[in-house]
PDB file of N, CA and C in Angstrom:
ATOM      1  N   UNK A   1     128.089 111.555  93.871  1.00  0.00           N
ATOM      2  CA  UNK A   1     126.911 111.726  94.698  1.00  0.00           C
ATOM      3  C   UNK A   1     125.708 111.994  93.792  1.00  0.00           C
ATOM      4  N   UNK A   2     124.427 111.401  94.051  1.00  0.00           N
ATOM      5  CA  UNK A   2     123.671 111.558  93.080  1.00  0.00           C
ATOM      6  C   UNK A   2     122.697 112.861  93.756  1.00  0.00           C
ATOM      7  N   UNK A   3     122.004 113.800  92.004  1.00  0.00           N
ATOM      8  CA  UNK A   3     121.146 114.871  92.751  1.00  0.00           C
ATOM      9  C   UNK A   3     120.873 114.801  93.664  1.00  0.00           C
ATOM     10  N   UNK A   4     120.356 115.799  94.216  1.00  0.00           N
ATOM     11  CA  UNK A   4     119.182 115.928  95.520  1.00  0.00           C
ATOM     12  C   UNK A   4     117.915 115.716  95.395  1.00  0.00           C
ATOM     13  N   UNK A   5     117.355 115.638  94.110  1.00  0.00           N
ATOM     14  CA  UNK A   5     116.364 115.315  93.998  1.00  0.00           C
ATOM     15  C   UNK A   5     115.642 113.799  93.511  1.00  0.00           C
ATOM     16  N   UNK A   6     114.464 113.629  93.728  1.00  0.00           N
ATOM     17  CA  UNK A   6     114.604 112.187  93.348  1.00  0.00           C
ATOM     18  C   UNK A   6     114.213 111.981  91.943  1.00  0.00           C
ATOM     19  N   UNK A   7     114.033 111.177  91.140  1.00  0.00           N
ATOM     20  CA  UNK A   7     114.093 111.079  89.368  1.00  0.00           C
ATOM     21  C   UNK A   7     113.510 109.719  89.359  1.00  0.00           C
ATOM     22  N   UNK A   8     112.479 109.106  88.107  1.00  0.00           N
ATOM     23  CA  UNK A   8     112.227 107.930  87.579  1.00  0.00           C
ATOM     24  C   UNK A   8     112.776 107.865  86.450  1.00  0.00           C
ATOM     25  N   UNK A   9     112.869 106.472  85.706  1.00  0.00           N
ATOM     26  CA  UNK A   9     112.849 106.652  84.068  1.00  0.00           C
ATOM     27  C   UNK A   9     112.159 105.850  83.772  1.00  0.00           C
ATOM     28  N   UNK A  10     111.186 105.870  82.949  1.00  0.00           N
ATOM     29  CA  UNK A  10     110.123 105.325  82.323  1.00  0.00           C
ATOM     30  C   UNK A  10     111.008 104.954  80.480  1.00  0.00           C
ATOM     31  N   UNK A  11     111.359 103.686  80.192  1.00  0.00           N
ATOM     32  CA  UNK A  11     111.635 103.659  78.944  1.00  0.00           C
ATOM     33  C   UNK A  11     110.719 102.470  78.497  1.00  0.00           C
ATOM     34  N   UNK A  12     110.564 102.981  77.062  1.00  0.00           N
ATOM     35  CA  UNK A  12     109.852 102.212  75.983  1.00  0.00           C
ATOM     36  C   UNK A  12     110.510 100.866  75.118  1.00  0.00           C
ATOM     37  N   UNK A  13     110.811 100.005  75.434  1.00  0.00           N
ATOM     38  CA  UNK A  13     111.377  98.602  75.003  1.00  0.00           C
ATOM     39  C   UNK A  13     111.926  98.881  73.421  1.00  0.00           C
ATOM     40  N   UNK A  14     110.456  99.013  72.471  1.00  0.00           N
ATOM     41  CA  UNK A  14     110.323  99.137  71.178  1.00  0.00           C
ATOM     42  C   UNK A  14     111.223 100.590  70.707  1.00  0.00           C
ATOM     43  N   UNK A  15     111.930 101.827  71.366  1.00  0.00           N
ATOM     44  CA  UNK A  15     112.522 103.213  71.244  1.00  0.00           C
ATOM     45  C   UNK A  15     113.145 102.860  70.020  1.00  0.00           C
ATOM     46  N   UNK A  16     113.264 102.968  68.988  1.00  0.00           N
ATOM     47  CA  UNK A  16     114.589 103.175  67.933  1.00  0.00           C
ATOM     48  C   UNK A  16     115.324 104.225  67.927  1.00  0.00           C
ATOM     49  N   UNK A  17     115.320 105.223  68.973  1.00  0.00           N
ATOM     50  CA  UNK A  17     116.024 106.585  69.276  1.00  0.00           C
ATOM     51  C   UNK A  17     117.177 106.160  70.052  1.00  0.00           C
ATOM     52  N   UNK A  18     116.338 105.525  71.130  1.00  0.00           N
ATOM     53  CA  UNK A  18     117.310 106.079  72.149  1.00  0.00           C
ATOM     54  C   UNK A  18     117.597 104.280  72.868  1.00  0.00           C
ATOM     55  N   UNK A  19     118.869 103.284  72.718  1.00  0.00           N
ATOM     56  CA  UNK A  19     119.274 101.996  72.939  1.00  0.00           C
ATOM     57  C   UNK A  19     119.077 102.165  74.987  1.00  0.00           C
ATOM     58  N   UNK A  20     117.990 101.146  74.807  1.00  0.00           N
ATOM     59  CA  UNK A  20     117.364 100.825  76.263  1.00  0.00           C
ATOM     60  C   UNK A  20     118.558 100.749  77.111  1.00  0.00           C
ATOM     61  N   UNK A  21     119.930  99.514  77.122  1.00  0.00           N
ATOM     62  CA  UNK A  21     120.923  99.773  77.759  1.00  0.00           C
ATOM     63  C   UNK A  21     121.291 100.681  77.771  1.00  0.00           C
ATOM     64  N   UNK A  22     121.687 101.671  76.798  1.00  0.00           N
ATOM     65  CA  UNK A  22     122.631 102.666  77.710  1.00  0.00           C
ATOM     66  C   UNK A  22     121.789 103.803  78.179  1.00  0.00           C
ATOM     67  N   UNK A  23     120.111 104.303  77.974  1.00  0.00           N
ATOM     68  CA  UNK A  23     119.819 105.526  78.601  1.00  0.00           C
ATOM     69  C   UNK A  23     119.816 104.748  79.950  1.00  0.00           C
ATOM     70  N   UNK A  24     119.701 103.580  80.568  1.00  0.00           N
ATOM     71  CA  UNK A  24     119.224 102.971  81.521  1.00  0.00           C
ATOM     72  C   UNK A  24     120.430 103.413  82.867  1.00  0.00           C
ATOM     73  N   UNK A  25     121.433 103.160  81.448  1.00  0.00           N
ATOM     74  CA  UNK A  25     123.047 103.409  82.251  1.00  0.00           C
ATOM     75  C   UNK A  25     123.316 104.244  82.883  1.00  0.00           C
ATOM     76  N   UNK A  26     123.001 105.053  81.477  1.00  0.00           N
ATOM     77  CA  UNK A  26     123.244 107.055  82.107  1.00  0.00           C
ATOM     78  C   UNK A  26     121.972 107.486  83.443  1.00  0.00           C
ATOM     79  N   UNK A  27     120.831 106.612  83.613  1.00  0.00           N
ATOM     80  CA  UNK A  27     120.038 106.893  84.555  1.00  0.00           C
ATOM     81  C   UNK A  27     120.449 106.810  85.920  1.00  0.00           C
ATOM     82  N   UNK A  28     120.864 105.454  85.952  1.00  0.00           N
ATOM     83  CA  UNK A  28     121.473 104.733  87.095  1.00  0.00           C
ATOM     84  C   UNK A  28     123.136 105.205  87.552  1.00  0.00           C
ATOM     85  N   UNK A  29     123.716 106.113  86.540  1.00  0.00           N
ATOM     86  CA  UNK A  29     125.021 106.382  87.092  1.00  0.00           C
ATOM     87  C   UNK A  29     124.361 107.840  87.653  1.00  0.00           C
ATOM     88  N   UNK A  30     123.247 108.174  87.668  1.00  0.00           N
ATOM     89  CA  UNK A  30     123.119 109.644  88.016  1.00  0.00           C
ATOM     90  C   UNK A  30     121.946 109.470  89.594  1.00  0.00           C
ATOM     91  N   UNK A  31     121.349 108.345  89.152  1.00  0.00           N
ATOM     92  CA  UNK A  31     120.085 108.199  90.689  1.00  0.00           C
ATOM     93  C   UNK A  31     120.326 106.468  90.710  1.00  0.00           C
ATOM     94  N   UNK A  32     121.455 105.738  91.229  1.00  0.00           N
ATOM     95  CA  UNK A  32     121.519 104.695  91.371  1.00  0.00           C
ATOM     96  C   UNK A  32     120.271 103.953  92.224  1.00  0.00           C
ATOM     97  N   UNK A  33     119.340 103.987  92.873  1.00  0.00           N
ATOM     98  CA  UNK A  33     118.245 103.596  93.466  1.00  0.00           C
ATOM     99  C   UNK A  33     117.339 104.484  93.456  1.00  0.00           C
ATOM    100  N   UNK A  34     117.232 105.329  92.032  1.00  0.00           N
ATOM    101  CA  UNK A  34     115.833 105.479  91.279  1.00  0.00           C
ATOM    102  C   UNK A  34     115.065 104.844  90.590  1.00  0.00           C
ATOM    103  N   UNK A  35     113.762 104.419  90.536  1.00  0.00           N
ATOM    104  CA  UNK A  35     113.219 103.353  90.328  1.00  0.00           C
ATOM    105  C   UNK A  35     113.321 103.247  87.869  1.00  0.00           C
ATOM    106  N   UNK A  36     113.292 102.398  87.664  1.00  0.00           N
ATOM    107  CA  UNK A  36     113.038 102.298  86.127  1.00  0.00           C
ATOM    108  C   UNK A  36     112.211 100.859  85.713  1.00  0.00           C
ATOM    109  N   UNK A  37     111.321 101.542  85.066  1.00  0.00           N
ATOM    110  CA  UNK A  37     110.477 101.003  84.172  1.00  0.00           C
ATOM    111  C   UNK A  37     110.824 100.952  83.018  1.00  0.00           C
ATOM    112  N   UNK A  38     110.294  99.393  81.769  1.00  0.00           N
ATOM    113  CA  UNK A  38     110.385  99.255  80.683  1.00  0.00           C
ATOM    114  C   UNK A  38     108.846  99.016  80.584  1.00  0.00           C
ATOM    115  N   UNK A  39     108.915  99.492  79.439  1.00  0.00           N
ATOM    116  CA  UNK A  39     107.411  99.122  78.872  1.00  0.00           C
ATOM    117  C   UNK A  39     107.263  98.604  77.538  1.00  0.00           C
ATOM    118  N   UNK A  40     106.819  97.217  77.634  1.00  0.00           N
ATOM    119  CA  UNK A  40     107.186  96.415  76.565  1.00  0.00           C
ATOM    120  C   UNK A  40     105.882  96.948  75.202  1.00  0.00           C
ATOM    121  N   UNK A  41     106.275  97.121  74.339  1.00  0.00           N
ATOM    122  CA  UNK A  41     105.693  97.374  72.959  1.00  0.00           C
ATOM    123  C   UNK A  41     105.244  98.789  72.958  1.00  0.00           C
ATOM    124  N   UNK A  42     106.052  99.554  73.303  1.00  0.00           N
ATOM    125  CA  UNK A  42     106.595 101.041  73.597  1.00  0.00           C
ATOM    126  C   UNK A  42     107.039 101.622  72.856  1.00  0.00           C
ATOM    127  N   UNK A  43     107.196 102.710  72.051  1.00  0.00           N
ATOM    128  CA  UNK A  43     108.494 103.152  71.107  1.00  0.00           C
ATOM    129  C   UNK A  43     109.043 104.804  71.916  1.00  0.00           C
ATOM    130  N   UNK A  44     109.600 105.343  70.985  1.00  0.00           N
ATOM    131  CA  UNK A  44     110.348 106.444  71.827  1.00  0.00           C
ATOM    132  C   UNK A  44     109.421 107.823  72.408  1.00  0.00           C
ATOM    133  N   UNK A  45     107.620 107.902  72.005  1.00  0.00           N
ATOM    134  CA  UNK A  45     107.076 108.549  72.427  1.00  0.00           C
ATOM    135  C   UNK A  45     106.133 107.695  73.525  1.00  0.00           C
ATOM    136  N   UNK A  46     106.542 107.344  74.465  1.00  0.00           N
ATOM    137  CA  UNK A  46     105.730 106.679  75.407  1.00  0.00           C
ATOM    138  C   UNK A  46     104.478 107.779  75.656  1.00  0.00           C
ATOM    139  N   UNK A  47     104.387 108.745  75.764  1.00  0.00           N
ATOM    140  CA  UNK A  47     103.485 109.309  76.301  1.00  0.00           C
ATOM    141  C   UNK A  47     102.483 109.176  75.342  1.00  0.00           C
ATOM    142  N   UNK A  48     102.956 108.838  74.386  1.00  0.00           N
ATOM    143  CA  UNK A  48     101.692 108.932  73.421  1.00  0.00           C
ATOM    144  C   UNK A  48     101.159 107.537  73.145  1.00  0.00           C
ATOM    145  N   UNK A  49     102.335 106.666  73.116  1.00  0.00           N
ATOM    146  CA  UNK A  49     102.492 105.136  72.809  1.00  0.00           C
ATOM    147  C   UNK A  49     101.561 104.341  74.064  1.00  0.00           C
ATOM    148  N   UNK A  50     101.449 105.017  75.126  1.00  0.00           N
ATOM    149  CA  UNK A  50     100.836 104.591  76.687  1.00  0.00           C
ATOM    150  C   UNK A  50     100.414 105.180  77.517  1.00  0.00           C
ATOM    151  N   UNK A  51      99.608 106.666  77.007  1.00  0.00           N
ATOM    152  CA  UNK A  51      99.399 107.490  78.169  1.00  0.00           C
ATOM    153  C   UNK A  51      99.095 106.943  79.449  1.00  0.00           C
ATOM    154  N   UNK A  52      98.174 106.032  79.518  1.00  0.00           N
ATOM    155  CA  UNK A  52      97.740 105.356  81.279  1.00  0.00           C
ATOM    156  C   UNK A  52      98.723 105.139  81.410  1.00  0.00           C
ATOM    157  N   UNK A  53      99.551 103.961  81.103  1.00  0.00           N
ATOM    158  CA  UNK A  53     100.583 103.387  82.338  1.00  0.00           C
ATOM    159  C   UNK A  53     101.502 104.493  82.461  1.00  0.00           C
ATOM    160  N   UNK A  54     101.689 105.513  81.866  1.00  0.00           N
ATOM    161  CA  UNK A  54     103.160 106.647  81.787  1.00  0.00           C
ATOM    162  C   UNK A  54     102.132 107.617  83.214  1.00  0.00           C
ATOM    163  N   UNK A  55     100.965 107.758  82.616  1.00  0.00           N
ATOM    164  CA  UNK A  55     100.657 108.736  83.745  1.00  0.00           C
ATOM    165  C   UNK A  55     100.418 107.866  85.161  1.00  0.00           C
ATOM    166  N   UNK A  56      99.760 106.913  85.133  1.00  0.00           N
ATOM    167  CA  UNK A  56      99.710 105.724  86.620  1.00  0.00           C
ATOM    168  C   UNK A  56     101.398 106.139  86.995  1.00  0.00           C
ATOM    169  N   UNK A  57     102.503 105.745  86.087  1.00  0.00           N
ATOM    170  CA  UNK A  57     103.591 105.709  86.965  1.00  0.00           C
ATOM    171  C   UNK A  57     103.942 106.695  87.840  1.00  0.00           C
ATOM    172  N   UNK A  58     103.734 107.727  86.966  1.00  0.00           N
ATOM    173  CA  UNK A  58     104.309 109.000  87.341  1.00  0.00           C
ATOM    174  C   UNK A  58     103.583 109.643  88.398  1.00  0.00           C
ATOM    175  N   UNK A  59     102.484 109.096  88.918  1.00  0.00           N
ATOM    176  CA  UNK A  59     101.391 109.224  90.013  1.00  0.00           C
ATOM    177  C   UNK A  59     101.732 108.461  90.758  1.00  0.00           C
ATOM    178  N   UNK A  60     101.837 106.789  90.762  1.00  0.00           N
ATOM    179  CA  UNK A  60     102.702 106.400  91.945  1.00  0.00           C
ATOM    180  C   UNK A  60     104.316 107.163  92.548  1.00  0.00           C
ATOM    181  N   UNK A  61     104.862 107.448  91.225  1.00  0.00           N
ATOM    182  CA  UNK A  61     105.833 107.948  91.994  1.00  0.00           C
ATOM    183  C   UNK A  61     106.047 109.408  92.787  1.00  0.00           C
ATOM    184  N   UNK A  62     105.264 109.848  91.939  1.00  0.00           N
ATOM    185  CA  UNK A  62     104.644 111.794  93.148  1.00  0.00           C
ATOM    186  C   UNK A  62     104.247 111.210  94.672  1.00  0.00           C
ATOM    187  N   UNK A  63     103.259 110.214  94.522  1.00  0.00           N
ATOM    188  CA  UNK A  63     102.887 109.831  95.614  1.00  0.00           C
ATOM    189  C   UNK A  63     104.250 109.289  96.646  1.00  0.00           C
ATOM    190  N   UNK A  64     105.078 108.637  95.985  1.00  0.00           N
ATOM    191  CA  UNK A  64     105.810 107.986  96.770  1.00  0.00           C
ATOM    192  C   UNK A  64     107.000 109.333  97.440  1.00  0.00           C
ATOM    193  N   UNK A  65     107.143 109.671  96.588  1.00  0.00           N
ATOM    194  CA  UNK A  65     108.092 110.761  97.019  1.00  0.00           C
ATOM    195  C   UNK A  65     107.290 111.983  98.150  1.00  0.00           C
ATOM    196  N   UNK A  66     106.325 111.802  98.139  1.00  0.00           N
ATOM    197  CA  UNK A  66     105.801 113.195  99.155  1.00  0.00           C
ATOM    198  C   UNK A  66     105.759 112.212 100.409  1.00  0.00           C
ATOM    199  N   UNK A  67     105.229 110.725 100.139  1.00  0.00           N
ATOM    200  CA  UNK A  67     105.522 109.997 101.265  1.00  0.00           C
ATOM    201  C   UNK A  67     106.931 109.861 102.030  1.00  0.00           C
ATOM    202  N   UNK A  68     108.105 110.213 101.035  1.00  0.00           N
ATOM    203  CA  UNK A  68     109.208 109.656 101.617  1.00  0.00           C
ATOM    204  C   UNK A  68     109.701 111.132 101.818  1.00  0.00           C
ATOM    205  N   UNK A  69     109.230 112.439 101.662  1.00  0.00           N
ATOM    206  CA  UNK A  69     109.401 113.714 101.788  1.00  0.00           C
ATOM    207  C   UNK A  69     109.019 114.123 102.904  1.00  0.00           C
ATOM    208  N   UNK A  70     107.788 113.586 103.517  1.00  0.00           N
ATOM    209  CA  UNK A  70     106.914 113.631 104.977  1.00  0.00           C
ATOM    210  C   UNK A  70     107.652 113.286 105.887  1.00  0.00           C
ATOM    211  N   UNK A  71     108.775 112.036 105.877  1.00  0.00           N
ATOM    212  CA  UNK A  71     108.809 111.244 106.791  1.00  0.00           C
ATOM    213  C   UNK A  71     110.180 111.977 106.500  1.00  0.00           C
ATOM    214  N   UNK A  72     110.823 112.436 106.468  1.00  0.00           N
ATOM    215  CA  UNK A  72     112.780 112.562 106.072  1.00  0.00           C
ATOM    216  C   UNK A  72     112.500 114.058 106.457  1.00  0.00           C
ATOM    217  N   UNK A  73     111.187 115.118 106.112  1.00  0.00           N
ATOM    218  CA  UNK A  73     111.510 116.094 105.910  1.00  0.00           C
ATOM    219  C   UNK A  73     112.414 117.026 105.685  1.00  0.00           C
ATOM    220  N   UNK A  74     113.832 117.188 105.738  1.00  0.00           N
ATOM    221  CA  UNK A  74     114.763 117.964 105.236  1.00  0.00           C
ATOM    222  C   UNK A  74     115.850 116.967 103.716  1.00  0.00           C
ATOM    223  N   UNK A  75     115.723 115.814 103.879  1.00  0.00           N
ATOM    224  CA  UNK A  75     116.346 115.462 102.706  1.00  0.00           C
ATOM    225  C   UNK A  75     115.610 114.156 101.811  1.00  0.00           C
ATOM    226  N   UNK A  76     115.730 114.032 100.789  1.00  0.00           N
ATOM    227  CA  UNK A  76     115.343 113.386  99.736  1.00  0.00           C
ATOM    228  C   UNK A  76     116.487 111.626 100.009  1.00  0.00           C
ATOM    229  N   UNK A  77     115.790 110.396 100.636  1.00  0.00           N
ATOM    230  CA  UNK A  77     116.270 109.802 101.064  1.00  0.00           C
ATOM    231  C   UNK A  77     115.611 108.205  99.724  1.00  0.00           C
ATOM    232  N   UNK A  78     116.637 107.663  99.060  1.00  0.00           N
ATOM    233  CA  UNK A  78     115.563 107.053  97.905  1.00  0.00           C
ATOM    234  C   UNK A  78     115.181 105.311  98.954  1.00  0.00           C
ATOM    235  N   UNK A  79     114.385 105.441  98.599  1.00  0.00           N
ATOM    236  CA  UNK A  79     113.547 103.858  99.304  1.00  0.00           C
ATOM    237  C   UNK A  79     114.783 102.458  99.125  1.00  0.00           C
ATOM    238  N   UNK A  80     114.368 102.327 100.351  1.00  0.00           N
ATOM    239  CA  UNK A  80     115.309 100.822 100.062  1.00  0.00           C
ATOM    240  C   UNK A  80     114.504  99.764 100.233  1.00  0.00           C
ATOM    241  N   UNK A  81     114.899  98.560  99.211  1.00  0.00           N
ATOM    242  CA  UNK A  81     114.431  97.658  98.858  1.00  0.00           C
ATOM    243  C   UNK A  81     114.677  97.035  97.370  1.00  0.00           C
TER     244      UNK A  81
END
């Protein structure tokens, strides 16, 4: 069963840390229809590598979740589609 809460992952294409397949893996075996982003010419500090698009995401997704928090009110239900 995945958390109760909802989760994104934002990964960086270019990471030499951390191999795009498998954090992607470990994401998806934990929030299987949590949303993930790659961001092409990225390395393992995205925040620094892309502040706009890291912070845009992470703002669509606050947004999306208080939207899908409004409407469910007692449980964390992840978007289908």
């Amino acid at each position: 069963m995945p958390p109760a809460l909802p989760a994104m992952y934002i990964h960086g294409e270019e990471d030499g840390a951390v191999p795009t397949e498998m954090a992607i893996g470990m994401f998806k075996g934990l929030w299987p229809n949590g949303p993930v982003t790659r961001l092409p010419g990225v390395g393992h500090f995205l925040q620094e590598d892309a502040p706009e698009a890291v912070t845009a995401l992470i703002s669509q997704f606050i947004q999306m979740t208080r939207t899908v928090r409004s409407i469910t009110k007692d449980h964390w239900l992840p978007p289908h589609g």
